[in-house]
N, C-alpha and C. Protein backbone atom coordinates (compact mmCIF):
# COMPACT_ATOMS: atom_id res chain seq x y z
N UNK A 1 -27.57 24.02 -23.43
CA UNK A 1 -26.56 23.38 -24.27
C UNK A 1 -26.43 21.92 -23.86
N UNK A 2 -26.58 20.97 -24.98
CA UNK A 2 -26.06 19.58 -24.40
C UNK A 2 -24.91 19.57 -24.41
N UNK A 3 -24.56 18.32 -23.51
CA UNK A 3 -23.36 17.82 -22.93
C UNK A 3 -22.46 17.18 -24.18
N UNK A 4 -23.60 16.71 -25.38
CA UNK A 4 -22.66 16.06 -26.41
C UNK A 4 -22.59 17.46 -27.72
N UNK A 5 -22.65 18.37 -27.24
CA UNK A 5 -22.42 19.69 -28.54
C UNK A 5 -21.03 20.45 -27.07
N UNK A 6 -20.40 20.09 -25.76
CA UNK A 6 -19.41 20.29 -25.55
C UNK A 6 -18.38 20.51 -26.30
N UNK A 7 -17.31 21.03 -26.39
CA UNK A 7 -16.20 20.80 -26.41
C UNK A 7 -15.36 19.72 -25.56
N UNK A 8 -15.94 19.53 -24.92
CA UNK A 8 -15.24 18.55 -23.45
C UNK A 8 -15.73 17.28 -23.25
N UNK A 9 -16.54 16.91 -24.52
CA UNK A 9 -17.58 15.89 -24.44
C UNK A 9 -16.64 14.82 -24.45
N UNK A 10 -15.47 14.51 -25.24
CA UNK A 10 -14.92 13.15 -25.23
C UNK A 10 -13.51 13.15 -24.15
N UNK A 11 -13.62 14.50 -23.43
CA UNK A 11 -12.76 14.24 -22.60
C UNK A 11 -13.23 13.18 -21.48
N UNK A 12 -14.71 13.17 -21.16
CA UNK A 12 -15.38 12.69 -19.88
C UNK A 12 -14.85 10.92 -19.91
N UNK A 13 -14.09 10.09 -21.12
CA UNK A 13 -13.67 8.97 -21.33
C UNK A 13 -12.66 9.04 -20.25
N UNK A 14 -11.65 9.94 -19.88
CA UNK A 14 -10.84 10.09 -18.71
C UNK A 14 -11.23 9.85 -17.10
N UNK A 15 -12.60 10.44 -17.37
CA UNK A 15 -13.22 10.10 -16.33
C UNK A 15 -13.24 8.14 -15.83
N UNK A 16 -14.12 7.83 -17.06
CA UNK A 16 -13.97 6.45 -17.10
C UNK A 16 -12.57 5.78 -16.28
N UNK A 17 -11.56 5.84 -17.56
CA UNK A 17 -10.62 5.29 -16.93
C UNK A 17 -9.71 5.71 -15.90
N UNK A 18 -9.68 6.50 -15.14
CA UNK A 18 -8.87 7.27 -13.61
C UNK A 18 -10.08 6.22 -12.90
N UNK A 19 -11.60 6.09 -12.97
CA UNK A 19 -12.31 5.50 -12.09
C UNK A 19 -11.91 4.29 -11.67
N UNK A 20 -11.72 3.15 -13.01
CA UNK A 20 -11.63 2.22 -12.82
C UNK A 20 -9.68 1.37 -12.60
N UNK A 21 -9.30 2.66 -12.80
CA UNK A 21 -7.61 2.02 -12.21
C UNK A 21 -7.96 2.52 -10.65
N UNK A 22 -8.58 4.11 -10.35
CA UNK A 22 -8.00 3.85 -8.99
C UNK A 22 -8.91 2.60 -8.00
N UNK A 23 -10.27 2.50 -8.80
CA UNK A 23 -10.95 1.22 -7.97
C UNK A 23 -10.54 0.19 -8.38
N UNK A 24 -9.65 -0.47 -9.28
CA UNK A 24 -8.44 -1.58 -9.12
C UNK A 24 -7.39 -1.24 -8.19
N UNK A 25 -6.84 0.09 -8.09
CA UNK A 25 -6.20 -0.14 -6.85
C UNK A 25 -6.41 0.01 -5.59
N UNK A 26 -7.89 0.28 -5.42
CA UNK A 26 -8.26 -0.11 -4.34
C UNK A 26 -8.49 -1.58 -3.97
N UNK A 27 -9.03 -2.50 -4.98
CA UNK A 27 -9.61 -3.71 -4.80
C UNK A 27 -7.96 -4.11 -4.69
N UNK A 28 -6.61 -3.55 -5.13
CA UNK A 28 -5.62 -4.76 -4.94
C UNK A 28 -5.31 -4.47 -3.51
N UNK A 29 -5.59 -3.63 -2.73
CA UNK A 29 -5.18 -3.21 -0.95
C UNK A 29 -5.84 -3.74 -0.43
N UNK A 30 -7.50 -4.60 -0.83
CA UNK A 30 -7.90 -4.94 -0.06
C UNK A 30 -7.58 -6.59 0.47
N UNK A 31 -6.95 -7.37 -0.40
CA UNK A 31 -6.33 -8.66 0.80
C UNK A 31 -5.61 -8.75 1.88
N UNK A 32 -4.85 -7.71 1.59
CA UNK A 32 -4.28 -8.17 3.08
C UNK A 32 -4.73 -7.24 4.16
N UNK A 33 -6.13 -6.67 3.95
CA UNK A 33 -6.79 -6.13 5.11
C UNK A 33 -7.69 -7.32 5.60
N UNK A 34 -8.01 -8.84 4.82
CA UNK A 34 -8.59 -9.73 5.27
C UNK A 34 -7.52 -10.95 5.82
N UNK A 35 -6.43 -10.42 5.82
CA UNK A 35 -5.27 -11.40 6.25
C UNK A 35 -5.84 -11.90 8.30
N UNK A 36 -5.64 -13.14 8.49
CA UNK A 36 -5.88 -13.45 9.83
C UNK A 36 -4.25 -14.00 9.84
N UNK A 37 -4.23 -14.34 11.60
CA UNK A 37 -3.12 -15.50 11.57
C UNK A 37 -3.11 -16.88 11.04
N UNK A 38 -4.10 -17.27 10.82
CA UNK A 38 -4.25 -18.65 10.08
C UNK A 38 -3.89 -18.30 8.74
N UNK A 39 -3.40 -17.45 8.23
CA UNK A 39 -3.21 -17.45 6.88
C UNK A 39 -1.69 -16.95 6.99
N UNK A 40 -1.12 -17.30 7.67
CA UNK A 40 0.42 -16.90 7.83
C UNK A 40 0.95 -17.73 8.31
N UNK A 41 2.62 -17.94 7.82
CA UNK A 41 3.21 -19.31 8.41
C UNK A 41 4.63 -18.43 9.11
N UNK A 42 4.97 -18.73 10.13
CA UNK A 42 6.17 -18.37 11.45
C UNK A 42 7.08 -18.82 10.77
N UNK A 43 8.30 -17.74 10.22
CA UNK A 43 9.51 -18.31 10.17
C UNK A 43 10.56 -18.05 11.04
N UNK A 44 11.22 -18.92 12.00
CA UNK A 44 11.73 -18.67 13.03
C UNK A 44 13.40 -18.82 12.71
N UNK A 45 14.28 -17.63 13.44
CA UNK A 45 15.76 -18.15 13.28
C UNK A 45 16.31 -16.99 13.67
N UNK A 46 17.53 -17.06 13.47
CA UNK A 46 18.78 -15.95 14.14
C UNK A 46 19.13 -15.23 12.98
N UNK A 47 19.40 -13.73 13.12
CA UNK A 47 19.60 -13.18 12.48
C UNK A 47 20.76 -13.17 11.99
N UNK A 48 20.93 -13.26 10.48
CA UNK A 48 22.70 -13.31 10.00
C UNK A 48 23.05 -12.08 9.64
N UNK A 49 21.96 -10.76 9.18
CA UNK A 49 22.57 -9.69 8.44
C UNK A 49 21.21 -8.60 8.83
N UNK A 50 21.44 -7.40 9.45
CA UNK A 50 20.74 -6.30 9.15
C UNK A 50 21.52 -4.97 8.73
N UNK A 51 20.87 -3.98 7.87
CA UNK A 51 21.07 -2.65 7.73
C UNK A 51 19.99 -2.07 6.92
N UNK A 52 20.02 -0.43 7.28
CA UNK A 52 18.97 0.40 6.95
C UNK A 52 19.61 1.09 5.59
N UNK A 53 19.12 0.82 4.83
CA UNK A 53 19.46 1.77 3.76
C UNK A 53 18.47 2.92 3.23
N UNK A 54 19.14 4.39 2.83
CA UNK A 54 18.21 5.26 2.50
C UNK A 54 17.48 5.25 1.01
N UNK A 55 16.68 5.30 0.21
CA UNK A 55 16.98 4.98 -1.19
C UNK A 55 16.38 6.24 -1.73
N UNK A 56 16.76 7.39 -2.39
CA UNK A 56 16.31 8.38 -2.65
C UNK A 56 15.35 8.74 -4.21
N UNK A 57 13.93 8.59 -4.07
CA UNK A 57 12.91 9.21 -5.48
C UNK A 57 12.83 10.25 -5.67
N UNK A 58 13.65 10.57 -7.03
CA UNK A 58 13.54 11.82 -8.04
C UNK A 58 12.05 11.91 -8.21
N UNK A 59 11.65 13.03 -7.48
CA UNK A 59 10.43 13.23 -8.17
C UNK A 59 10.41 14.75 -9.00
N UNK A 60 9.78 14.46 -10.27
CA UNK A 60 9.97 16.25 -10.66
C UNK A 60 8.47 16.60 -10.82
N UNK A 61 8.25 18.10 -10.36
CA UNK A 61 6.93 18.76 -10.44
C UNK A 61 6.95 19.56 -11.65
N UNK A 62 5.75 19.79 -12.11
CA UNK A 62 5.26 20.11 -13.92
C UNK A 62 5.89 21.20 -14.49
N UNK A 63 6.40 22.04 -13.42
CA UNK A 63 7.66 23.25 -14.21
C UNK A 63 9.05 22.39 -14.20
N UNK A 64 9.57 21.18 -13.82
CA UNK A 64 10.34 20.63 -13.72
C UNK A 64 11.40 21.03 -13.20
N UNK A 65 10.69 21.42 -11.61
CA UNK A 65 11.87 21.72 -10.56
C UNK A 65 11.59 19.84 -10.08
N UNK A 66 13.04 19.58 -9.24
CA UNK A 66 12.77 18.03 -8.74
C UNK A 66 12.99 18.42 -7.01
N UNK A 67 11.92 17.58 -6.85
CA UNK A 67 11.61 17.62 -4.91
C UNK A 67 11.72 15.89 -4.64
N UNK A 68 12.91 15.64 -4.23
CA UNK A 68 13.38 14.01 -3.85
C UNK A 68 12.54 13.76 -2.55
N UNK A 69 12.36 12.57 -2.54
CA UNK A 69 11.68 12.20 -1.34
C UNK A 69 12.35 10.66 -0.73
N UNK A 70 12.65 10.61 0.37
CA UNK A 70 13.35 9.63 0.45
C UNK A 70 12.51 8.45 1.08
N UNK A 71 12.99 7.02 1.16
CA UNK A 71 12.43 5.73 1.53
C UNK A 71 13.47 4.98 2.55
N UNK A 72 13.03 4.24 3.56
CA UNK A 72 13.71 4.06 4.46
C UNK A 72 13.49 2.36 4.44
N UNK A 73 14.52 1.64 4.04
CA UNK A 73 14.34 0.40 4.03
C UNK A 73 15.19 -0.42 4.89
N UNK A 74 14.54 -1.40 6.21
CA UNK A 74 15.48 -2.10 6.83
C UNK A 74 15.52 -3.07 6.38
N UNK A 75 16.46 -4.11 5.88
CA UNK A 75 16.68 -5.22 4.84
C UNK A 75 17.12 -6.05 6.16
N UNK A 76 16.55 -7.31 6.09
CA UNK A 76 17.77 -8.11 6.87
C UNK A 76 17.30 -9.42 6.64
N UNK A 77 18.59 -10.41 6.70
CA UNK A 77 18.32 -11.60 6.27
C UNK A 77 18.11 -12.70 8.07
N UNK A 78 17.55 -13.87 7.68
CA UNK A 78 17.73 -15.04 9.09
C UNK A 78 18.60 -16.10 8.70
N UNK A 79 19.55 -16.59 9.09
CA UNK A 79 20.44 -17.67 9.11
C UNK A 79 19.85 -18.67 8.38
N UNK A 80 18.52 -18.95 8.79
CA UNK A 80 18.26 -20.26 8.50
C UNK A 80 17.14 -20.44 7.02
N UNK A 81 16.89 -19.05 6.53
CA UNK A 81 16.66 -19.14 5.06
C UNK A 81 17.05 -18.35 4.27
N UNK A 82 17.06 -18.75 3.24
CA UNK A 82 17.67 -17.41 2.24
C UNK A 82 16.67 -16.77 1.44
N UNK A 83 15.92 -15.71 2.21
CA UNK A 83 15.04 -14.51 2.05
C UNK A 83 15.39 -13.21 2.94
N UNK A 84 15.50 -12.36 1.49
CA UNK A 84 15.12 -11.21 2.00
C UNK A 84 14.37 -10.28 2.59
N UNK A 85 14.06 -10.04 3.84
CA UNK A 85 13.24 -9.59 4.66
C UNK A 85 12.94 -8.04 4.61
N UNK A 86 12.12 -7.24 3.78
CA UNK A 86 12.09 -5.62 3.97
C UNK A 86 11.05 -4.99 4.73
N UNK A 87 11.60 -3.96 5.84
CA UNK A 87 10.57 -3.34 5.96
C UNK A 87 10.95 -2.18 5.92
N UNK A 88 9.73 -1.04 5.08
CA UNK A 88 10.05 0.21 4.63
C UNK A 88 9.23 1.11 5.03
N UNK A 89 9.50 2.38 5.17
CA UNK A 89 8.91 3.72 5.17
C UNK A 89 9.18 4.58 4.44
N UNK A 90 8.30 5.07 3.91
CA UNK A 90 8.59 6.69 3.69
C UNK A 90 8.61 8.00 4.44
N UNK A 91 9.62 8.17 4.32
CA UNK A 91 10.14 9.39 5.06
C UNK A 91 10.28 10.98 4.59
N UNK A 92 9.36 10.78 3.31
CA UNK A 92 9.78 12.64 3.06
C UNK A 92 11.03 12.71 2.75
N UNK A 93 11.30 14.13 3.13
CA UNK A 93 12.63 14.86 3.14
C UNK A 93 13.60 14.47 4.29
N UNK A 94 13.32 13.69 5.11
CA UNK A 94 14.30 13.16 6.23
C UNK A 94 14.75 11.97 5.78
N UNK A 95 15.93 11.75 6.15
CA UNK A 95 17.10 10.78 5.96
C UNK A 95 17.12 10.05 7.09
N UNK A 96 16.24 9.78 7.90
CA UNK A 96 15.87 8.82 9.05
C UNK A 96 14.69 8.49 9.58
N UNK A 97 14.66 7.13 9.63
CA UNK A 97 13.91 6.66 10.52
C UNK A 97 13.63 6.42 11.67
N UNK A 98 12.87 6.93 13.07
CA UNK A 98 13.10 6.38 14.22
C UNK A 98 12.83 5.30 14.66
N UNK A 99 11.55 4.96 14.06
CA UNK A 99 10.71 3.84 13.97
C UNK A 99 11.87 2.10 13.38
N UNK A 100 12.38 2.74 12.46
CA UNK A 100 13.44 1.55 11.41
C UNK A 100 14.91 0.91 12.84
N UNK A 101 15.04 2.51 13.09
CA UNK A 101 16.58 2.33 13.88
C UNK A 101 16.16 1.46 15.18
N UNK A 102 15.25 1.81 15.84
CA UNK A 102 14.79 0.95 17.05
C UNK A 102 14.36 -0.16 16.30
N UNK A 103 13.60 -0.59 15.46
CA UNK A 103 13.30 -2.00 14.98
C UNK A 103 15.03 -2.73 15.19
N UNK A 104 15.84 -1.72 14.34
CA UNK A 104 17.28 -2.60 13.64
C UNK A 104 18.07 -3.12 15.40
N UNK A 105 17.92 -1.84 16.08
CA UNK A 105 18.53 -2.49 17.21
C UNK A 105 17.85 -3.60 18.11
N UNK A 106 16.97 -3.11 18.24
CA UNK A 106 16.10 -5.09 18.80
C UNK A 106 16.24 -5.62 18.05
N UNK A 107 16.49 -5.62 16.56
CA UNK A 107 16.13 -7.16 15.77
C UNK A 107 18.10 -8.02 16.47
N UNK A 108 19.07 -6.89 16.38
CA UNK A 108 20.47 -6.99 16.67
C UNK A 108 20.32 -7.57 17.86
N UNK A 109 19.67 -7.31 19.05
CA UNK A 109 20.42 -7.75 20.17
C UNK A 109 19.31 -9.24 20.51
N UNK A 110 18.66 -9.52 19.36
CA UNK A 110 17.36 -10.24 19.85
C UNK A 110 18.23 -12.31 19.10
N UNK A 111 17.73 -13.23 20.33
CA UNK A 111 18.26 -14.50 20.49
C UNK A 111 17.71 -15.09 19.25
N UNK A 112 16.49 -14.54 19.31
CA UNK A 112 15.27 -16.03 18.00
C UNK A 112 14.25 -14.65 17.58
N UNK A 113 14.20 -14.55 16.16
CA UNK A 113 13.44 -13.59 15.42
C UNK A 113 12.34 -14.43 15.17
N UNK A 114 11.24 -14.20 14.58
CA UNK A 114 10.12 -14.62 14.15
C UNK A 114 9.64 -13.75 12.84
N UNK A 115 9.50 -14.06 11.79
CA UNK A 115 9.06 -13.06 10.64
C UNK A 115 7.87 -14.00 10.56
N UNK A 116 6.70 -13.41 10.36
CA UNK A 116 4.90 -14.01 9.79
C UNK A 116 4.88 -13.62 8.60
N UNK A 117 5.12 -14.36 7.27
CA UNK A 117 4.80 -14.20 6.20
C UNK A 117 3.14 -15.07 5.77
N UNK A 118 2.85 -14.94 4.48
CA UNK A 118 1.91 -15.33 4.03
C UNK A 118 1.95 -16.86 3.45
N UNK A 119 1.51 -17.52 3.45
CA UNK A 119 1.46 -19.21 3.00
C UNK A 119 2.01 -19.27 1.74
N UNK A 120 0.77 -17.95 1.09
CA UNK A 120 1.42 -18.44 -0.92
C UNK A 120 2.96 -17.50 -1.08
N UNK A 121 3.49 -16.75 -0.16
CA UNK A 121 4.82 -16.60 -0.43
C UNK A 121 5.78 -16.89 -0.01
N UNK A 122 6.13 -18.24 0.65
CA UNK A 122 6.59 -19.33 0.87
C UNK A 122 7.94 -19.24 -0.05
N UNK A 123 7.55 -19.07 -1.43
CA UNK A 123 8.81 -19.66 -2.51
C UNK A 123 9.21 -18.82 -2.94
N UNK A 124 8.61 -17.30 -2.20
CA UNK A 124 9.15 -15.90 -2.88
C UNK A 124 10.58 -15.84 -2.13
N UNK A 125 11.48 -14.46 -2.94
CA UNK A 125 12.56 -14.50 -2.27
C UNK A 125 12.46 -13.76 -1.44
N UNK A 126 11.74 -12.11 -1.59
CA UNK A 126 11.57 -11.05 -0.83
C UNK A 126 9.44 -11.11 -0.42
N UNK A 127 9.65 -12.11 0.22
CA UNK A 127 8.20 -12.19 1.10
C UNK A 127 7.43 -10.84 1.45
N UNK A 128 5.79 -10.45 1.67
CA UNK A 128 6.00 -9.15 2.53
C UNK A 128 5.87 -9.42 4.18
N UNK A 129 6.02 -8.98 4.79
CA UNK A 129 6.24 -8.99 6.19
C UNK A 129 4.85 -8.50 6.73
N UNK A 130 4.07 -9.07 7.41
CA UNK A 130 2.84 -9.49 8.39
C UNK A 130 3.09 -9.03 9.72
N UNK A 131 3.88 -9.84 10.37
CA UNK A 131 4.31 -9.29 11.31
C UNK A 131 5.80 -9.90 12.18
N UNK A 132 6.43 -9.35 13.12
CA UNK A 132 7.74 -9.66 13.57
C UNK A 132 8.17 -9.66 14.51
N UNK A 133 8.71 -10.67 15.49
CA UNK A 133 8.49 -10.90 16.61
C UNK A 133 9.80 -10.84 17.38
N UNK A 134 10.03 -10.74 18.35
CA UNK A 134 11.82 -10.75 18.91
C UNK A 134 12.10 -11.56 20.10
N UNK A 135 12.49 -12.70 19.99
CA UNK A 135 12.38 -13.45 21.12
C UNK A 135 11.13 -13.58 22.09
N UNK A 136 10.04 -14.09 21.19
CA UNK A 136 8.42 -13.98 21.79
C UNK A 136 7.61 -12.66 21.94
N UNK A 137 8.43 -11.55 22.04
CA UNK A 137 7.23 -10.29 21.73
C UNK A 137 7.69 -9.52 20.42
N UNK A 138 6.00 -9.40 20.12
CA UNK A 138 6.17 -8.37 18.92
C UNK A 138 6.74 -6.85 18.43
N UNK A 139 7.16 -6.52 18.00
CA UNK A 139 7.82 -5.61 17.44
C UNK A 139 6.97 -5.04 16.43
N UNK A 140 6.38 -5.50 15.55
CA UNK A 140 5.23 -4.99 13.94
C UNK A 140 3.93 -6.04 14.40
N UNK A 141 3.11 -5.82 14.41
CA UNK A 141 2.11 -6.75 14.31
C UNK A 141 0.94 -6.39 13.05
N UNK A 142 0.53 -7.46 12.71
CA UNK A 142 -0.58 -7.46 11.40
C UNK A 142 -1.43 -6.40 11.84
N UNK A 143 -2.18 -6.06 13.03
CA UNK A 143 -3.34 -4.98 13.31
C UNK A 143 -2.32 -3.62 12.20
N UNK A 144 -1.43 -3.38 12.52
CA UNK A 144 -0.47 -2.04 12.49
C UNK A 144 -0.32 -2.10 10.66
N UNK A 145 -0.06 -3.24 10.43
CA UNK A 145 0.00 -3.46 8.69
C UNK A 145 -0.58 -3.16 8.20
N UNK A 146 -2.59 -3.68 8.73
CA UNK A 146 -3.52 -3.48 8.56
C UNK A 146 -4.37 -2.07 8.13
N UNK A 147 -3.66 -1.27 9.10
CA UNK A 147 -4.12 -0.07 9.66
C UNK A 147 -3.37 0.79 8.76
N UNK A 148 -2.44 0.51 8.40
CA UNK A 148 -1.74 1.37 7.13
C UNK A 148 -2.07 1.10 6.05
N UNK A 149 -2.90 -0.19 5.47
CA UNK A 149 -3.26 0.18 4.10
C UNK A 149 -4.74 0.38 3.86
N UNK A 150 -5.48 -0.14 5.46
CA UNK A 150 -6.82 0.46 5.03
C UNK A 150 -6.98 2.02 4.32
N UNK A 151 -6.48 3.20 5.01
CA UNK A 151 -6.89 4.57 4.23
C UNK A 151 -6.75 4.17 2.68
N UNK A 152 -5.81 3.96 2.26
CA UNK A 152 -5.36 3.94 0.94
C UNK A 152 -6.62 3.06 0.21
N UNK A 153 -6.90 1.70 0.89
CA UNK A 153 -7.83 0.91 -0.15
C UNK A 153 -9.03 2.03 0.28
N UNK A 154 -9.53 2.63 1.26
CA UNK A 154 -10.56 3.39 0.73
C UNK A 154 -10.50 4.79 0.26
N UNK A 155 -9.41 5.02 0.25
CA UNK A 155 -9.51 6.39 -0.75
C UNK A 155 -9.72 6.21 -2.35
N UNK A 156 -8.63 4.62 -2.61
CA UNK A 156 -8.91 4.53 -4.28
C UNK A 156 -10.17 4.16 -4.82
N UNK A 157 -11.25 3.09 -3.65
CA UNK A 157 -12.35 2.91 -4.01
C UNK A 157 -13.54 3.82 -4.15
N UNK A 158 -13.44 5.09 -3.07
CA UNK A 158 -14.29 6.01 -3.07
C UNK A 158 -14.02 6.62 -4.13
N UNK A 159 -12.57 7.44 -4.85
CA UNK A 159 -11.99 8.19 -5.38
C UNK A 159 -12.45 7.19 -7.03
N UNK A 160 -12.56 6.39 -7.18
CA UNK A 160 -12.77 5.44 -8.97
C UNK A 160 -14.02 5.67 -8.54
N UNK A 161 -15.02 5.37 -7.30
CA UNK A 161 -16.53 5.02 -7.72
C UNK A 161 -17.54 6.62 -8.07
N UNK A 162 -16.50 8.13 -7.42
CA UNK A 162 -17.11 9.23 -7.29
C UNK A 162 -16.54 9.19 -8.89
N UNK A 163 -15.44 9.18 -9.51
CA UNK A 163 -15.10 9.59 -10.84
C UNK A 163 -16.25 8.70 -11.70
N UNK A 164 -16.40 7.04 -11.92
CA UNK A 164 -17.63 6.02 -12.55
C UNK A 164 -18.55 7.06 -12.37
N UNK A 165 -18.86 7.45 -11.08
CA UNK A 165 -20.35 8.44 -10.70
C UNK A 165 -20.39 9.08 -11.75
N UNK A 166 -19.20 10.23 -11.74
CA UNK A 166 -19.30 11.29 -12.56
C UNK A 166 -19.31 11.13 -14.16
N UNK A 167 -18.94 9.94 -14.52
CA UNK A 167 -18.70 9.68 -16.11
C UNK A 167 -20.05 8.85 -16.52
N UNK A 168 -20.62 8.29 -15.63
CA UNK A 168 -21.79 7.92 -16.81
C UNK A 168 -23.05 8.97 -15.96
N UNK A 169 -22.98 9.79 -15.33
CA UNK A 169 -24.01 10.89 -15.24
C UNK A 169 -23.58 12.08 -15.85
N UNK A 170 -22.57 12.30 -16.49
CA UNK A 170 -22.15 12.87 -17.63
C UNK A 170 -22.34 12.76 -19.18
N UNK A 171 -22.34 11.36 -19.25
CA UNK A 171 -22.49 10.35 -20.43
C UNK A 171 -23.72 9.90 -20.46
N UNK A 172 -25.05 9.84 -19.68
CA UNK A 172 -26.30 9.29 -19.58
C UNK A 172 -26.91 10.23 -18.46
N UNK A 173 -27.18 11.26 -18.95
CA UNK A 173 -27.73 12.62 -18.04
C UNK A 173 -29.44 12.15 -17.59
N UNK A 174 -29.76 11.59 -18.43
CA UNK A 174 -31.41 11.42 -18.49
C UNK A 174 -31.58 10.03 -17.32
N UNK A 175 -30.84 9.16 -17.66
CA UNK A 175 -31.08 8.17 -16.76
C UNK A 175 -30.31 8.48 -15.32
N UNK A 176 -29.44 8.86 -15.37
CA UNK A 176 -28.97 9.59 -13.61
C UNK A 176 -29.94 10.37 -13.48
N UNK A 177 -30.83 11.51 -13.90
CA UNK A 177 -31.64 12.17 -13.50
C UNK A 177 -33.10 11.32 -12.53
N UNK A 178 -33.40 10.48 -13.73
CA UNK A 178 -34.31 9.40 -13.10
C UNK A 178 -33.70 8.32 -11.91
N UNK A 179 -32.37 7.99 -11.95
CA UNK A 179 -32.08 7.25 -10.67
C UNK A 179 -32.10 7.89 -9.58
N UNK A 180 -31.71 9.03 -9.65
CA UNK A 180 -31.48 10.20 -8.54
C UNK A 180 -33.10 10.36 -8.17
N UNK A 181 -33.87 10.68 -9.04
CA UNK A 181 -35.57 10.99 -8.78
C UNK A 181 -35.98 9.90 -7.61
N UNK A 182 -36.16 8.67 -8.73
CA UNK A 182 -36.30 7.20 -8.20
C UNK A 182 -35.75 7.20 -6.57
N UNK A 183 -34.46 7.54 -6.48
CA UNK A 183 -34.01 7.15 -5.14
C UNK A 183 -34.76 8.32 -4.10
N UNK A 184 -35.00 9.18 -4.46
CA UNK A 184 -35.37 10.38 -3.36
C UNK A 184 -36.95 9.91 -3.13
N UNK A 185 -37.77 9.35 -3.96
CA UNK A 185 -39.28 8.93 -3.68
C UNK A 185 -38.94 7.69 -3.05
């Protein structure tokens, strides 16, 4: 039976596009895995305002029971500009962070903060955070930023280029047959 006397033949267009959003969202994770310190500017000052707030996502599953999942955001502002500073987690079903609460209390008892933002977000209000420093030692550093969004940029790139795989060797059976040949000789 060919693939184009399917029933399922014009579903394989799905294929297409799941490929190429999740390998756009892989390609958008990948800058700031090339972020250095030369591409970040030190904003230095005293802290005027911190707190952790919980923020809770309705999520509902396909029988439409809802399983919330909560987000853990420490907000805090520096005296000496007016930006909002976030750093967040997700936390599941827990209503705390351990990781957030120890940040909030060093950032509290700390003389001179340091936030490392990025050059081109300079004129943003809510910058993202690089890394954060507390009276000369770090607290978040870029390696750790880093290291949390690499999985993600390569799951969406593997995950769009195996679906592309699958939609035009679905859609062009004869010529994947011969690339596949081609590559094994």
């Amino acid at each position: 039976m060919s693939i184009k006397n399917n029933p399922y033949y014009d579903r394989i267009y799905y294929l297409m596009i799941m490929g190429v959003m999740l390998f756009g969202f892989g390609i958008y994770n990948i800058p700031p895995l090339w972020k250095t310190h030369s591409d970040l500017v030190p904003l230095k000052g005293s802290l005027r305002s911190a707190n952790i707030f919980i923020i809770t996502h309705p999520n509902q599953d396909k029988l439409g029971f809802e399983h919330p999942s909560q987000s853990v955001q420490l907000i805090f502002y520096l005296s000496e500009y007016g930006k909002k500073f976030i750093v967040s987690e997700n936390v599941g079903n827990e209503y705390y962070s351990n990781r957030l609460d120890k940040m909030l209390k060093m950032l509290r008892k700390a003389r001179e903060i340091t936030v490392w933002i990025d050059k081109d977000q300079l004129s943003e209000l809510a910058p993202e955070i690089y890394q954060l420093d507390k009276d000369g030692k770090t607290i978040m550093d870029l390696e750790s930023i880093k290291s949390e969004k690499r999985p993600k940029a390569i799951f969406f790139i593997l995950g769009g280029l195996i679906c592309l795989g699958l939609f035009f060797g679905l859609k062009y059976p004869e010529k994947a047959r011969n690339l596949v040949s081609n590559w094994n000789n």
